[in-house]
N, C-alpha and C. Protein backbone atom coordinates (compact mmCIF):
# COMPACT_ATOMS: atom_id res chain seq x y z
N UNK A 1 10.94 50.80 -40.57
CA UNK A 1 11.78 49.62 -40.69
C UNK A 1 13.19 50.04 -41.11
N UNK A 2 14.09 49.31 -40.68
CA UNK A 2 15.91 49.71 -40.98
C UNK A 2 16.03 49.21 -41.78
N UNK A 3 17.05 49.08 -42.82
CA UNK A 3 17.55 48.05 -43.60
C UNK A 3 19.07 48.47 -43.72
N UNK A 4 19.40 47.10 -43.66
CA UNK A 4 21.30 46.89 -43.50
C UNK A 4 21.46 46.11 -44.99
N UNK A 5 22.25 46.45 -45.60
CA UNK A 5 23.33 45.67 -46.78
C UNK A 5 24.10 44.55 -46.47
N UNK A 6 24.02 43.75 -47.04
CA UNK A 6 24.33 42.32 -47.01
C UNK A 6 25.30 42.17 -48.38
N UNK A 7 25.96 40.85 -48.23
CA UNK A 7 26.63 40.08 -49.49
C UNK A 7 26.79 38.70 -49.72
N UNK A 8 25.90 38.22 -50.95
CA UNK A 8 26.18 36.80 -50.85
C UNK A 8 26.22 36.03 -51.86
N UNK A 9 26.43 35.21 -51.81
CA UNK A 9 26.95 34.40 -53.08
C UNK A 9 26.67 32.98 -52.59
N UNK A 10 26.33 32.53 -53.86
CA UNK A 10 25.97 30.82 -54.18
C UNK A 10 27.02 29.47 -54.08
N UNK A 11 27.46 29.12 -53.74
CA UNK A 11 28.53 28.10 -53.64
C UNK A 11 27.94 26.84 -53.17
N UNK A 12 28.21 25.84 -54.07
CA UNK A 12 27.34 24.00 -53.92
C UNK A 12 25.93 24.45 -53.58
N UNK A 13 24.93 25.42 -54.30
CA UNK A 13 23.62 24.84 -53.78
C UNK A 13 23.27 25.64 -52.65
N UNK A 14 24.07 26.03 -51.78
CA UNK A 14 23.69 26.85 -50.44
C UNK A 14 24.01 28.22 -51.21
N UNK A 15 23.53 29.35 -50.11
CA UNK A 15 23.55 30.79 -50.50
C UNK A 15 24.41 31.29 -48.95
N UNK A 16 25.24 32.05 -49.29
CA UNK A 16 25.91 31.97 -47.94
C UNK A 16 26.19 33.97 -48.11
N UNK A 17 26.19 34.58 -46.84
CA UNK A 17 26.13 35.83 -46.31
C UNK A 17 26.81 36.34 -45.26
N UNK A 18 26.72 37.70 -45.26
CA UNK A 18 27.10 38.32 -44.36
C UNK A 18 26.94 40.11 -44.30
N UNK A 19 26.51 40.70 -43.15
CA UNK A 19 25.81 41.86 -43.13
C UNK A 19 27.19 42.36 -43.14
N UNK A 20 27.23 43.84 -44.14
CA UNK A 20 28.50 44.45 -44.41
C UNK A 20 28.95 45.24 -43.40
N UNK A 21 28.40 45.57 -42.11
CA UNK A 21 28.66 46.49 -40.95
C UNK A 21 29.02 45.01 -40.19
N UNK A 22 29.16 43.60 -40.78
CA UNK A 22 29.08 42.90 -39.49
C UNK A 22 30.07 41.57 -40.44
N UNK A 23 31.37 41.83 -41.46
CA UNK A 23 32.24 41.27 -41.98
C UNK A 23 32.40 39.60 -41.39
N UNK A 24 32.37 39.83 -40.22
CA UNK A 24 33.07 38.28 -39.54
C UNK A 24 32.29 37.70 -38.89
N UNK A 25 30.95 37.78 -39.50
CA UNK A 25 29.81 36.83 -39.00
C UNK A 25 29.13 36.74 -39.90
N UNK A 26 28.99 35.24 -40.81
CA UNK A 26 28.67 34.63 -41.80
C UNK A 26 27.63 33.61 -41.57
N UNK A 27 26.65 33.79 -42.45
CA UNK A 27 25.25 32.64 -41.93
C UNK A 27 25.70 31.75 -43.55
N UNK A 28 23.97 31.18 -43.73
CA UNK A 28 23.79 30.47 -45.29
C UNK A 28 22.23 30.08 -45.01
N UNK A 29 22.14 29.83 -45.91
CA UNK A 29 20.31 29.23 -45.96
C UNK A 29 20.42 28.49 -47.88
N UNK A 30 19.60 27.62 -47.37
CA UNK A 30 19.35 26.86 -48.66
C UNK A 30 18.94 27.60 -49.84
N UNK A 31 18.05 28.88 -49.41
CA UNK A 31 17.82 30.14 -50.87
C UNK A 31 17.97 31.63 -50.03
N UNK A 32 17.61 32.37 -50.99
CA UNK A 32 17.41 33.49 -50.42
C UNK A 32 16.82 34.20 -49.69
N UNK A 33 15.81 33.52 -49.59
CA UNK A 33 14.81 33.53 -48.01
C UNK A 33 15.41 33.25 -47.01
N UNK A 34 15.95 32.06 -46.94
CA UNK A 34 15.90 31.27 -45.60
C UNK A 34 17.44 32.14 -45.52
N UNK A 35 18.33 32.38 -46.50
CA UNK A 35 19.74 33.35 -45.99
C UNK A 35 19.31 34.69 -45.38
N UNK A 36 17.89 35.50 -45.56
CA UNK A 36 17.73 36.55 -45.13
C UNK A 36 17.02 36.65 -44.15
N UNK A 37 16.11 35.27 -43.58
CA UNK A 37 16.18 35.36 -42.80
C UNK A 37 17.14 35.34 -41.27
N UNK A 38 18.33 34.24 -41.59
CA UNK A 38 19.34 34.03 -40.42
C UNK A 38 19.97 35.00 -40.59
N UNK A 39 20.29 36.11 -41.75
CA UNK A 39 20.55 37.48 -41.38
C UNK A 39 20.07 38.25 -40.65
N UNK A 40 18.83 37.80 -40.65
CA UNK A 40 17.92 39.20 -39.40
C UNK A 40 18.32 38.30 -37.92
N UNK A 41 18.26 37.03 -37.69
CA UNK A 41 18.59 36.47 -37.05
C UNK A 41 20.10 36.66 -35.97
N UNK A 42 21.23 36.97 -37.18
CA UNK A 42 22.31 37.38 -36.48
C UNK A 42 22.72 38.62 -36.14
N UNK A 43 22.21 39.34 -36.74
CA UNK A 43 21.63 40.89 -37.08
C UNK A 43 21.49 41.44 -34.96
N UNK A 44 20.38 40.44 -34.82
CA UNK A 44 19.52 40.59 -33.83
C UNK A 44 20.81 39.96 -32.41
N UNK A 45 20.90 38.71 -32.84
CA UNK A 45 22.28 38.28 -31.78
C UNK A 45 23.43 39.28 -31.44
N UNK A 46 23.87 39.55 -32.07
CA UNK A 46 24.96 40.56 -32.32
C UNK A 46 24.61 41.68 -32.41
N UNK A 47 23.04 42.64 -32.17
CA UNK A 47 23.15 44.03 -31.57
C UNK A 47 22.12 43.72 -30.05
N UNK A 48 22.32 42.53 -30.02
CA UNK A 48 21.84 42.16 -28.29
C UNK A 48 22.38 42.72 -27.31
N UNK A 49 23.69 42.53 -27.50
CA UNK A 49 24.75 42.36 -26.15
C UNK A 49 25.20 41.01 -25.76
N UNK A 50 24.67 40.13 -26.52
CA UNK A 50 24.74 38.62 -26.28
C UNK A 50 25.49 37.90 -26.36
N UNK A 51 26.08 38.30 -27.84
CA UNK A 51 27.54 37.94 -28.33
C UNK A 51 29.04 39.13 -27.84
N UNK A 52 29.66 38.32 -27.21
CA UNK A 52 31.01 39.63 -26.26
C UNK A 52 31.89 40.12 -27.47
N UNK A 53 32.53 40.72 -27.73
CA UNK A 53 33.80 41.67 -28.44
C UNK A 53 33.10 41.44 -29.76
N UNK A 54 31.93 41.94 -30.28
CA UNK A 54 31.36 42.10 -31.87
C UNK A 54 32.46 43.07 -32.64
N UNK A 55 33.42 42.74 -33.43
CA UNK A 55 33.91 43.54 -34.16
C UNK A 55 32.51 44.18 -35.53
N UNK A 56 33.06 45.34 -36.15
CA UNK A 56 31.82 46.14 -36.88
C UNK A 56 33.07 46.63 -37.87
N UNK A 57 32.11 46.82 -38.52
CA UNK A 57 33.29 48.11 -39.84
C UNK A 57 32.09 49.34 -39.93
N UNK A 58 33.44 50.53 -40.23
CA UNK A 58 33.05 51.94 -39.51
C UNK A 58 33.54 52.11 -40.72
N UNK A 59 33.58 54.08 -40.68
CA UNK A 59 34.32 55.09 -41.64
C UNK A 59 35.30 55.62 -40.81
N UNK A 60 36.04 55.89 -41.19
CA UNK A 60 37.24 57.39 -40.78
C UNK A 60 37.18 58.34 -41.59
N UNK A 61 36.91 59.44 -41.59
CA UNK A 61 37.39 60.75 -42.52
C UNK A 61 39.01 61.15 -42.22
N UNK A 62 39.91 61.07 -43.06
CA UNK A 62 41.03 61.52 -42.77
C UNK A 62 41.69 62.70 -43.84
């Protein structure tokens, strides 16, 4: 099994996220379940091919 890093925080009651390789695509779920799940959810959309121009965050060594 993979596992990706996430970040999220509580605001009014909802729990709201976003996978850290994937900045500009933000879900929520009523707890922390239901937020980790629509993470695997977008997770899955966005290494489809489904969604066009997916921006990502990378490294550079400079």
């Amino acid at each position: 099994m993979n596992t990706k890093k996430y970040i999220y925080w509580e605001d009014e009651g909802m729990y709201i996220g976003y996978l850290i390789e994937y900045p500009d695509y933000m879900t929520q779920g009523e707890n922390t379940e239901e937020l980790q799940d629509n993470l695997k959810d977008i997770y899955k959309e966005l290494t489809s091919g489904a969604i066009p121009c997916v921006r990502k965050v990378s490294e550079l060594e400079v």
